[in-house]
PDB file of N, CA and C in Angstrom:
ATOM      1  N   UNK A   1     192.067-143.567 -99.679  1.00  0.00           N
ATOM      2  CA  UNK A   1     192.243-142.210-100.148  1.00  0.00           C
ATOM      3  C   UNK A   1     191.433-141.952-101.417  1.00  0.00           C
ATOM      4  N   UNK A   2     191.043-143.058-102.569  1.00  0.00           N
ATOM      5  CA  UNK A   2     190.569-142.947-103.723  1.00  0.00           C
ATOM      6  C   UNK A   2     189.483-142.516-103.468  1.00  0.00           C
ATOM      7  N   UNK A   3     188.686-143.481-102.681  1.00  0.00           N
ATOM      8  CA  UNK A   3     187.520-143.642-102.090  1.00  0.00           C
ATOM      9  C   UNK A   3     186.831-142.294-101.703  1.00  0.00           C
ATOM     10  N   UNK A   4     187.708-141.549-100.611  1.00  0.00           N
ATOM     11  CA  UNK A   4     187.318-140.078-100.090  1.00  0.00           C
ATOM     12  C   UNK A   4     187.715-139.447-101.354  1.00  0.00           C
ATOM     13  N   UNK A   5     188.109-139.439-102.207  1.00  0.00           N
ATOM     14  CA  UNK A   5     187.969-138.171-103.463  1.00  0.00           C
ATOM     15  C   UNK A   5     187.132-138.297-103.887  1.00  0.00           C
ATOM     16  N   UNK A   6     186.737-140.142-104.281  1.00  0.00           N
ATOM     17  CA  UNK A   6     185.407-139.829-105.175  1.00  0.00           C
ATOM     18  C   UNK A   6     184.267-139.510-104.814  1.00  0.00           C
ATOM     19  N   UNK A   7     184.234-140.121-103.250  1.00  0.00           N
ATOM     20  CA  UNK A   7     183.045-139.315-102.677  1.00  0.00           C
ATOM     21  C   UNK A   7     183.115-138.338-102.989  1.00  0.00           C
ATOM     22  N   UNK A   8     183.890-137.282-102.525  1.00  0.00           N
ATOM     23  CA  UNK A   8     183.863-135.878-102.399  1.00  0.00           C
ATOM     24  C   UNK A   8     183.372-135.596-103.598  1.00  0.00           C
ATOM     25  N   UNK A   9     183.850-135.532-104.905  1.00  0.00           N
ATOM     26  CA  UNK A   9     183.887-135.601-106.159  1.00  0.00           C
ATOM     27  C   UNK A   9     182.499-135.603-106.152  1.00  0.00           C
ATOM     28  N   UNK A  10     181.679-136.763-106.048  1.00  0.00           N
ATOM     29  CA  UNK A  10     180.250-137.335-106.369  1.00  0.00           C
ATOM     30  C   UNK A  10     179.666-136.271-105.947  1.00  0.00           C
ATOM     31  N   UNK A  11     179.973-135.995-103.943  1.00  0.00           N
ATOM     32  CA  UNK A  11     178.736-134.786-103.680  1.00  0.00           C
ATOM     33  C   UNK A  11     178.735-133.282-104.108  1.00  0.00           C
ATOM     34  N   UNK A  12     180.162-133.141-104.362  1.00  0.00           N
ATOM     35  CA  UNK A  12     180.310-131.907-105.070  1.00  0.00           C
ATOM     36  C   UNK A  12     179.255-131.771-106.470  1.00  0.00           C
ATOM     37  N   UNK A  13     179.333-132.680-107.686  1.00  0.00           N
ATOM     38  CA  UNK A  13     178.322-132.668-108.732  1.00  0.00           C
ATOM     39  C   UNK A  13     177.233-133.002-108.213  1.00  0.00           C
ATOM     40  N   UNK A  14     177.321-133.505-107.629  1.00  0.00           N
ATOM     41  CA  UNK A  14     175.428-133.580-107.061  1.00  0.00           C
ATOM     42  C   UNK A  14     174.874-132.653-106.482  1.00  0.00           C
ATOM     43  N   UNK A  15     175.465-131.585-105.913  1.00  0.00           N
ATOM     44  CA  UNK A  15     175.055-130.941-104.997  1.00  0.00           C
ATOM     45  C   UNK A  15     175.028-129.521-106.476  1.00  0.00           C
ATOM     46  N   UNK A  16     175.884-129.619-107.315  1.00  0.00           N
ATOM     47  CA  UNK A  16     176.492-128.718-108.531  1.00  0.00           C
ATOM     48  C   UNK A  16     174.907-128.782-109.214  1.00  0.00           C
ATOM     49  N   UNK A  17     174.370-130.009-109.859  1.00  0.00           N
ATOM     50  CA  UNK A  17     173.983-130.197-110.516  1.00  0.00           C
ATOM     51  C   UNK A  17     172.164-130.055-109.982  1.00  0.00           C
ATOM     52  N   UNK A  18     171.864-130.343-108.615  1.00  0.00           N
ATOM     53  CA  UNK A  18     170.719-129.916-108.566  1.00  0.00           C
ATOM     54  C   UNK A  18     170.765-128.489-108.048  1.00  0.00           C
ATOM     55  N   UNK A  19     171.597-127.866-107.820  1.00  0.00           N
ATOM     56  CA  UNK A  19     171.175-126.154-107.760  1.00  0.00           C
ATOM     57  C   UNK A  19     171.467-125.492-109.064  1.00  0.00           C
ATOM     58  N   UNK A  20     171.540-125.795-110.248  1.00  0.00           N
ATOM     59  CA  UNK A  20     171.422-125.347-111.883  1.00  0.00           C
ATOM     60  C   UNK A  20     170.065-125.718-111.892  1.00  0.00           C
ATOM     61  N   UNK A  21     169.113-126.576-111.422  1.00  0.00           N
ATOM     62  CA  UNK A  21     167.875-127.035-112.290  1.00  0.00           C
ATOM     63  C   UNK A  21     166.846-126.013-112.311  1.00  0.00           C
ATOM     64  N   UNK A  22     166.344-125.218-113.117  1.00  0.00           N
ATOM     65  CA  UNK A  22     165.125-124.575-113.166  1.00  0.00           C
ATOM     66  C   UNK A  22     163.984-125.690-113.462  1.00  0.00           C
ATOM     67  N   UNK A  23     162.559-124.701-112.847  1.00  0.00           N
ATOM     68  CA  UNK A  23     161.617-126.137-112.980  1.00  0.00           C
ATOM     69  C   UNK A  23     160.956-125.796-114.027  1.00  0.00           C
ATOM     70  N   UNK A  24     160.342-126.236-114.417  1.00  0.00           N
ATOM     71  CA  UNK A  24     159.692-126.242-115.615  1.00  0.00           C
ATOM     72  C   UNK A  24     158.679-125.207-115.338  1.00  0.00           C
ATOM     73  N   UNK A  25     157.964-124.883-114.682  1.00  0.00           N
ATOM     74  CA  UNK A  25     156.609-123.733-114.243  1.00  0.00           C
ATOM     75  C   UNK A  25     157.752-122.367-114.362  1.00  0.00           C
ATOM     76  N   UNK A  26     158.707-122.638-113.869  1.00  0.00           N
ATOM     77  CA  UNK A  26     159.728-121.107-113.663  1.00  0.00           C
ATOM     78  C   UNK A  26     160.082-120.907-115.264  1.00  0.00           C
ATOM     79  N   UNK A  27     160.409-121.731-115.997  1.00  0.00           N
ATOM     80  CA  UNK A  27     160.538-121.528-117.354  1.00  0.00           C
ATOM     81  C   UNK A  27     159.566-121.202-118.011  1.00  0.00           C
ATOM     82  N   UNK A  28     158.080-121.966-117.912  1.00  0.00           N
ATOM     83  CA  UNK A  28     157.014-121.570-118.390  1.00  0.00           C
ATOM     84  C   UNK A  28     156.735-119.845-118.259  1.00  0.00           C
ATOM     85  N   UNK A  29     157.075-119.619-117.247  1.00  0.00           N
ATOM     86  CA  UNK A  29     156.456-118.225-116.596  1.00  0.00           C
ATOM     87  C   UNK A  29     157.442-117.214-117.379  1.00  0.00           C
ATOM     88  N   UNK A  30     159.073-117.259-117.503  1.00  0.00           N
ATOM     89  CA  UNK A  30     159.576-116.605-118.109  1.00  0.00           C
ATOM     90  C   UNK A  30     159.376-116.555-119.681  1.00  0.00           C
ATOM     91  N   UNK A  31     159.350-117.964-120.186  1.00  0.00           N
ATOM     92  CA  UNK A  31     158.974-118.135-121.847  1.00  0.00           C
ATOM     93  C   UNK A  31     157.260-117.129-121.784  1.00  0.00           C
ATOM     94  N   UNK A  32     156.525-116.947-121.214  1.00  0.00           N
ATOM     95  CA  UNK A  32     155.253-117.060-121.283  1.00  0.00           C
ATOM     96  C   UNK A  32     155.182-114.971-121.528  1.00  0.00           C
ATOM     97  N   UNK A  33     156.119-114.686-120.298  1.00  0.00           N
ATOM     98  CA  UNK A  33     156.208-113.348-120.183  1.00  0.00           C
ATOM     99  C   UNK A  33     157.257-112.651-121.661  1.00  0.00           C
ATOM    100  N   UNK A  34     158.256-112.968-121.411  1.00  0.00           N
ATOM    101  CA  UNK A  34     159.134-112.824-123.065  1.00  0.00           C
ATOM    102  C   UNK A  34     157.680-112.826-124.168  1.00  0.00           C
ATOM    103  N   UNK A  35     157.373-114.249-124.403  1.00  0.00           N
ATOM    104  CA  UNK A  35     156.225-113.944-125.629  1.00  0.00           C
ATOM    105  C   UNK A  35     155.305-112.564-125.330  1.00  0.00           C
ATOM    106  N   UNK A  36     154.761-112.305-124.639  1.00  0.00           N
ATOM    107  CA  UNK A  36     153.801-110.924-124.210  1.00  0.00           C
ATOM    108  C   UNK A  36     154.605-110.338-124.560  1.00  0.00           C
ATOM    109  N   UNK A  37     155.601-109.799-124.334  1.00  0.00           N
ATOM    110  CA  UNK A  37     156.507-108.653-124.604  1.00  0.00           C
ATOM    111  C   UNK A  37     156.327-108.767-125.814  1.00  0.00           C
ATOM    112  N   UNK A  38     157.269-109.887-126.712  1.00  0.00           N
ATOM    113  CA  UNK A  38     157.202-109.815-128.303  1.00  0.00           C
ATOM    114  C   UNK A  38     155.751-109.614-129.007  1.00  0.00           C
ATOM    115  N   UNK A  39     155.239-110.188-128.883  1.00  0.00           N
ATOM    116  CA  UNK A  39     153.784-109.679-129.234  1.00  0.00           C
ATOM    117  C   UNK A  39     153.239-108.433-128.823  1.00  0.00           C
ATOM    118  N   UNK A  40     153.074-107.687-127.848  1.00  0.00           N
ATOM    119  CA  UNK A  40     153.125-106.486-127.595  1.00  0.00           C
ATOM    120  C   UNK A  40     154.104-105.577-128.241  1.00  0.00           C
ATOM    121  N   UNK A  41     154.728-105.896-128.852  1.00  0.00           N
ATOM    122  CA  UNK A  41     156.222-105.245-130.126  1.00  0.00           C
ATOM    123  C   UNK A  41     155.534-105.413-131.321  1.00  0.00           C
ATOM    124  N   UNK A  42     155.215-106.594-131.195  1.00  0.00           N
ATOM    125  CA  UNK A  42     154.584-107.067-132.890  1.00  0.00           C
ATOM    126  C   UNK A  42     153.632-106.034-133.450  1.00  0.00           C
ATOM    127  N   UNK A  43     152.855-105.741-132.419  1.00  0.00           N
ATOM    128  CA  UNK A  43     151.612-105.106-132.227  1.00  0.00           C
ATOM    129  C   UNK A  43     151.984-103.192-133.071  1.00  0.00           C
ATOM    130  N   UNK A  44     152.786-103.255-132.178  1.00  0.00           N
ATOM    131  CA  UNK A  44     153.435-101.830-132.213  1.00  0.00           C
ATOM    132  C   UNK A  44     153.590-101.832-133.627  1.00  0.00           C
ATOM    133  N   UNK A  45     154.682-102.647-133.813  1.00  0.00           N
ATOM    134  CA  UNK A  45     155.431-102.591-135.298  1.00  0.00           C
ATOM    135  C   UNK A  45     153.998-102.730-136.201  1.00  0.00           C
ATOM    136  N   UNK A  46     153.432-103.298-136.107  1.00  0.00           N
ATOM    137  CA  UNK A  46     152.824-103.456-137.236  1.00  0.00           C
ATOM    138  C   UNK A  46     152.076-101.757-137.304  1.00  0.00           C
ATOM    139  N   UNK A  47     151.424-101.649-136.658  1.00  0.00           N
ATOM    140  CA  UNK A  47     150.931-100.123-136.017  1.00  0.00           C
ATOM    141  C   UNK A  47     151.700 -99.138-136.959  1.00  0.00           C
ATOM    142  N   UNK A  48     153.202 -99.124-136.624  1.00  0.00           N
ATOM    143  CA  UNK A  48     153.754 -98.173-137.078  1.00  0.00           C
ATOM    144  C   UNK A  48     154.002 -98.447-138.517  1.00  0.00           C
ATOM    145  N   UNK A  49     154.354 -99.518-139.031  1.00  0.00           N
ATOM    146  CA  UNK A  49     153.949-100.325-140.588  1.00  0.00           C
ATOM    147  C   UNK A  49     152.856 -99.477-141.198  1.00  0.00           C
ATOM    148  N   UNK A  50     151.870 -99.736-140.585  1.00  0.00           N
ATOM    149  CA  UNK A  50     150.715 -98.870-141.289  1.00  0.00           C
ATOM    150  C   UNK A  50     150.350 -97.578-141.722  1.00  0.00           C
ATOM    151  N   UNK A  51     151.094 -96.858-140.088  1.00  0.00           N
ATOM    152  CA  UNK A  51     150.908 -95.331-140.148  1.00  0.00           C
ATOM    153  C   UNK A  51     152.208 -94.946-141.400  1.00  0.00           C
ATOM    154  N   UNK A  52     153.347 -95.535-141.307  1.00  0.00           N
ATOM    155  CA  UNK A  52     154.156 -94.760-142.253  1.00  0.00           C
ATOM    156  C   UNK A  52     153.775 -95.289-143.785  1.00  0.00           C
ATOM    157  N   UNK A  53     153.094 -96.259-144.124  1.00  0.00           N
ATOM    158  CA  UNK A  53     152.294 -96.713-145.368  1.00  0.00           C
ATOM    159  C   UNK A  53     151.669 -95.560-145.950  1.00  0.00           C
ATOM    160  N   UNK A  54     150.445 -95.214-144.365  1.00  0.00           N
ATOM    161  CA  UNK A  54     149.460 -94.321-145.047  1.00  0.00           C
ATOM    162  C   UNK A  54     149.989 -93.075-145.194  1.00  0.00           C
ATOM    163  N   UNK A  55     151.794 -92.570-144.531  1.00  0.00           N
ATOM    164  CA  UNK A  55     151.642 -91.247-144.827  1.00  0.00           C
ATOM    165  C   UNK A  55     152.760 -91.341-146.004  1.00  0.00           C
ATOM    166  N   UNK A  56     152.736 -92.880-146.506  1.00  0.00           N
ATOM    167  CA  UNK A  56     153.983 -92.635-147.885  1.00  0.00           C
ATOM    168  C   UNK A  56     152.676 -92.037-148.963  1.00  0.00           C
ATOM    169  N   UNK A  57     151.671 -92.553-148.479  1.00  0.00           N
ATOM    170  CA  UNK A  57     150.539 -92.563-149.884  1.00  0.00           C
ATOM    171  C   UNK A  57     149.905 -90.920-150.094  1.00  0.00           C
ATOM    172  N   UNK A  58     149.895 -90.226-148.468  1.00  0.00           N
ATOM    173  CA  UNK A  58     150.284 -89.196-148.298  1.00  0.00           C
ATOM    174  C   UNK A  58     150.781 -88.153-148.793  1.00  0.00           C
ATOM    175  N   UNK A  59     151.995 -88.215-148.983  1.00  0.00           N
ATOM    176  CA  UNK A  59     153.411 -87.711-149.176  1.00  0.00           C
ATOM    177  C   UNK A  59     152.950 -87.664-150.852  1.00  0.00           C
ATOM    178  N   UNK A  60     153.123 -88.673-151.371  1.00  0.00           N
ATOM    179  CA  UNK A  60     152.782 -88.887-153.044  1.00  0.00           C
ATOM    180  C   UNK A  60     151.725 -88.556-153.742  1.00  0.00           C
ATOM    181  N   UNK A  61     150.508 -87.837-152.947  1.00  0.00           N
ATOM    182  CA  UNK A  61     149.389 -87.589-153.529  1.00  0.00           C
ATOM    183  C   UNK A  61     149.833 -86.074-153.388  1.00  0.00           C
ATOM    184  N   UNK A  62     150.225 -85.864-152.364  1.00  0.00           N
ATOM    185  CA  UNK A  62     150.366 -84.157-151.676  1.00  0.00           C
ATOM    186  C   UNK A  62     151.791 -83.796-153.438  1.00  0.00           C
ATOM    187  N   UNK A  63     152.586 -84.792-153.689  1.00  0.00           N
ATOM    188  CA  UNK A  63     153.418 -84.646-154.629  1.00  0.00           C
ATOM    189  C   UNK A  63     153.314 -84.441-155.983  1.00  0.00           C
ATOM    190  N   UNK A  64     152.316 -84.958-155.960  1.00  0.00           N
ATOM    191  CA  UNK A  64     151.279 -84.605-157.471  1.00  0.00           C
ATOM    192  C   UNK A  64     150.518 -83.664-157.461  1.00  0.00           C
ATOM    193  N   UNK A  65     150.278 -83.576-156.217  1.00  0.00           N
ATOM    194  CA  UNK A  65     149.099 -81.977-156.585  1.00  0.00           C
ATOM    195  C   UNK A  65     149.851 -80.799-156.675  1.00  0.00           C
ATOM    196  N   UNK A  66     151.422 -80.782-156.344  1.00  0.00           N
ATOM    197  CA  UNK A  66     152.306 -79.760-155.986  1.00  0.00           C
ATOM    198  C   UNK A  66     152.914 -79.491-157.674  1.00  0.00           C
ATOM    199  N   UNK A  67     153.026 -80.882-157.946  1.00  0.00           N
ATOM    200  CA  UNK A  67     153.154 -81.018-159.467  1.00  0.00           C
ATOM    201  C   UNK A  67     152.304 -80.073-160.632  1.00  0.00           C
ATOM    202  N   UNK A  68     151.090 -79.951-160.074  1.00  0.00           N
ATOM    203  CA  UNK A  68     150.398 -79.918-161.014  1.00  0.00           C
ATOM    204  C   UNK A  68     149.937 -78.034-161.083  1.00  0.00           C
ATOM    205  N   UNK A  69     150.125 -78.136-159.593  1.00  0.00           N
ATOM    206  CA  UNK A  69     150.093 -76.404-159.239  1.00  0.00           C
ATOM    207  C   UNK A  69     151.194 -75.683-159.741  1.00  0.00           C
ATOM    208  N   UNK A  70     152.349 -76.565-160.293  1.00  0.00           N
ATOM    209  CA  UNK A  70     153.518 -75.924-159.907  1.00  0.00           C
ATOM    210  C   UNK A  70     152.950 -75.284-161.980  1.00  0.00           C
ATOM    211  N   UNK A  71     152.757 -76.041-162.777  1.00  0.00           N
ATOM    212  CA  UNK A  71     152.500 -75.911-163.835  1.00  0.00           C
ATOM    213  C   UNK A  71     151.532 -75.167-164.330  1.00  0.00           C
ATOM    214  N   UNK A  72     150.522 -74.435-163.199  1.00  0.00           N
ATOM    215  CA  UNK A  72     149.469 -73.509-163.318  1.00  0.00           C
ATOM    216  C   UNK A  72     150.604 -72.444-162.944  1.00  0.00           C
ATOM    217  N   UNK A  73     151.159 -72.048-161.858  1.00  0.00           N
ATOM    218  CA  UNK A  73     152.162 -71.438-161.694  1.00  0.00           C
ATOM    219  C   UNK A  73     152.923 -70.484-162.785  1.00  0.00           C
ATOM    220  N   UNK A  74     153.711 -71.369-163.156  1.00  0.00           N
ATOM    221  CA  UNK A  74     154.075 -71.211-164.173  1.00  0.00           C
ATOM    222  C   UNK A  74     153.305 -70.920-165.129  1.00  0.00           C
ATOM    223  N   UNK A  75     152.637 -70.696-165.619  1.00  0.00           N
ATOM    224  CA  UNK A  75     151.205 -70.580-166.885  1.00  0.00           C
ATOM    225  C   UNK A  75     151.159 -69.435-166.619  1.00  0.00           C
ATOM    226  N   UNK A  76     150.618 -69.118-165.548  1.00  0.00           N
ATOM    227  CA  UNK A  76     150.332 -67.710-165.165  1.00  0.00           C
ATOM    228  C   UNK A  76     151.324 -66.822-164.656  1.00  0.00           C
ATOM    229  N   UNK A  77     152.735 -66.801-164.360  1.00  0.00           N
ATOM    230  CA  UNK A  77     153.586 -66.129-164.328  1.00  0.00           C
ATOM    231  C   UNK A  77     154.244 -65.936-166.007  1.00  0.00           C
ATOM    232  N   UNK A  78     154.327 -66.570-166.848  1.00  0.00           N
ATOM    233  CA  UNK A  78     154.708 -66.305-168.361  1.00  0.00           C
ATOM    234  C   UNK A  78     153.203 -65.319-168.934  1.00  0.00           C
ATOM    235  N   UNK A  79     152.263 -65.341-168.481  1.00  0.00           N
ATOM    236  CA  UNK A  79     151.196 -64.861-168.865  1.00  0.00           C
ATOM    237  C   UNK A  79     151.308 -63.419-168.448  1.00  0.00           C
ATOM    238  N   UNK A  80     152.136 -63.388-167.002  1.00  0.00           N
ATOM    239  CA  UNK A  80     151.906 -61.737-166.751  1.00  0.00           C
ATOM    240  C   UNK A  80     152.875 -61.195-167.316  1.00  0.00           C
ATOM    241  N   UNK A  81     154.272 -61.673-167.497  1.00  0.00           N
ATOM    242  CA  UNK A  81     155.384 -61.200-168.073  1.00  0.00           C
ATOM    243  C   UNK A  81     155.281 -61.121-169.625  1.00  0.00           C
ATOM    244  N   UNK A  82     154.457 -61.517-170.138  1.00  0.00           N
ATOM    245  CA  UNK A  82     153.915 -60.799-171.649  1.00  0.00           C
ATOM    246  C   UNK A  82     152.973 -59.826-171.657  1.00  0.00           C
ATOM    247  N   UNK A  83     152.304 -59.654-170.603  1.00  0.00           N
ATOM    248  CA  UNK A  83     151.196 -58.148-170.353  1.00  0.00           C
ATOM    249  C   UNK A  83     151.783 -57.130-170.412  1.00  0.00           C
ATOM    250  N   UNK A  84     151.482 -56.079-170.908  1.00  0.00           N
ATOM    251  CA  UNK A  84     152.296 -54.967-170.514  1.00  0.00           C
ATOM    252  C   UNK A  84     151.625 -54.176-169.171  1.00  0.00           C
ATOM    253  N   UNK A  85     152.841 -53.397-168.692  1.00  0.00           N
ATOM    254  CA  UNK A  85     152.007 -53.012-167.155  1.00  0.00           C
ATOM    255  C   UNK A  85     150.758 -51.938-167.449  1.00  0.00           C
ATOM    256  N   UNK A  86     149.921 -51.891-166.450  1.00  0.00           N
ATOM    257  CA  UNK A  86     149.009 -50.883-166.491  1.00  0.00           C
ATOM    258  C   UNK A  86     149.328 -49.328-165.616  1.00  0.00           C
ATOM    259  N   UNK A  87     150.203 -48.882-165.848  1.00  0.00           N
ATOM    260  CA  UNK A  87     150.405 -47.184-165.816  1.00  0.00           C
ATOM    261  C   UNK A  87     149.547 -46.211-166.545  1.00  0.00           C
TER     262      UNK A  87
END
């Protein structure tokens, strides 16, 4: 009776254990495809890294010139409000 369990036992894991095995080419092919993907991301990201860089530098130049108008602006609105009108 021992005998027939452990058989059984044995072919059950054996039979368990070689239908889990992936082969190594099937792993290669999935590791191989995953990396393309990530690198094709990398790619992106960095891409978009750049574009929002160049429009922070953008943003901060456009911020200073707004600055600087805003103070001509002003110059010349205190300038008309001391004129007297022309009637």
């Amino acid at each position: 009776m021992r005998k027939g369990i452990a058989t059984t036992t044995l072919i059950l894991l054996g039979g368990l254990s070689l239908s889990a095995c992936a082969t190594t080419d099937y792993v290669d092919e999935r590791i191989a495809a995953v990396n393309a993907r990530i690198d094709a991301l990398e790619t992106r990201v960095n891409e978009n890294a750049a574009a929002a860089q160049a429009a922070s530098a953008q943003a901060q130049t456009n911020s200073q010139r707004i600055d600087q108008l805003t103070g001509r602006v002003d110059g010349l609105e205190q300038r008309m409000a001391t004129r007297a009108p022309r009637n």
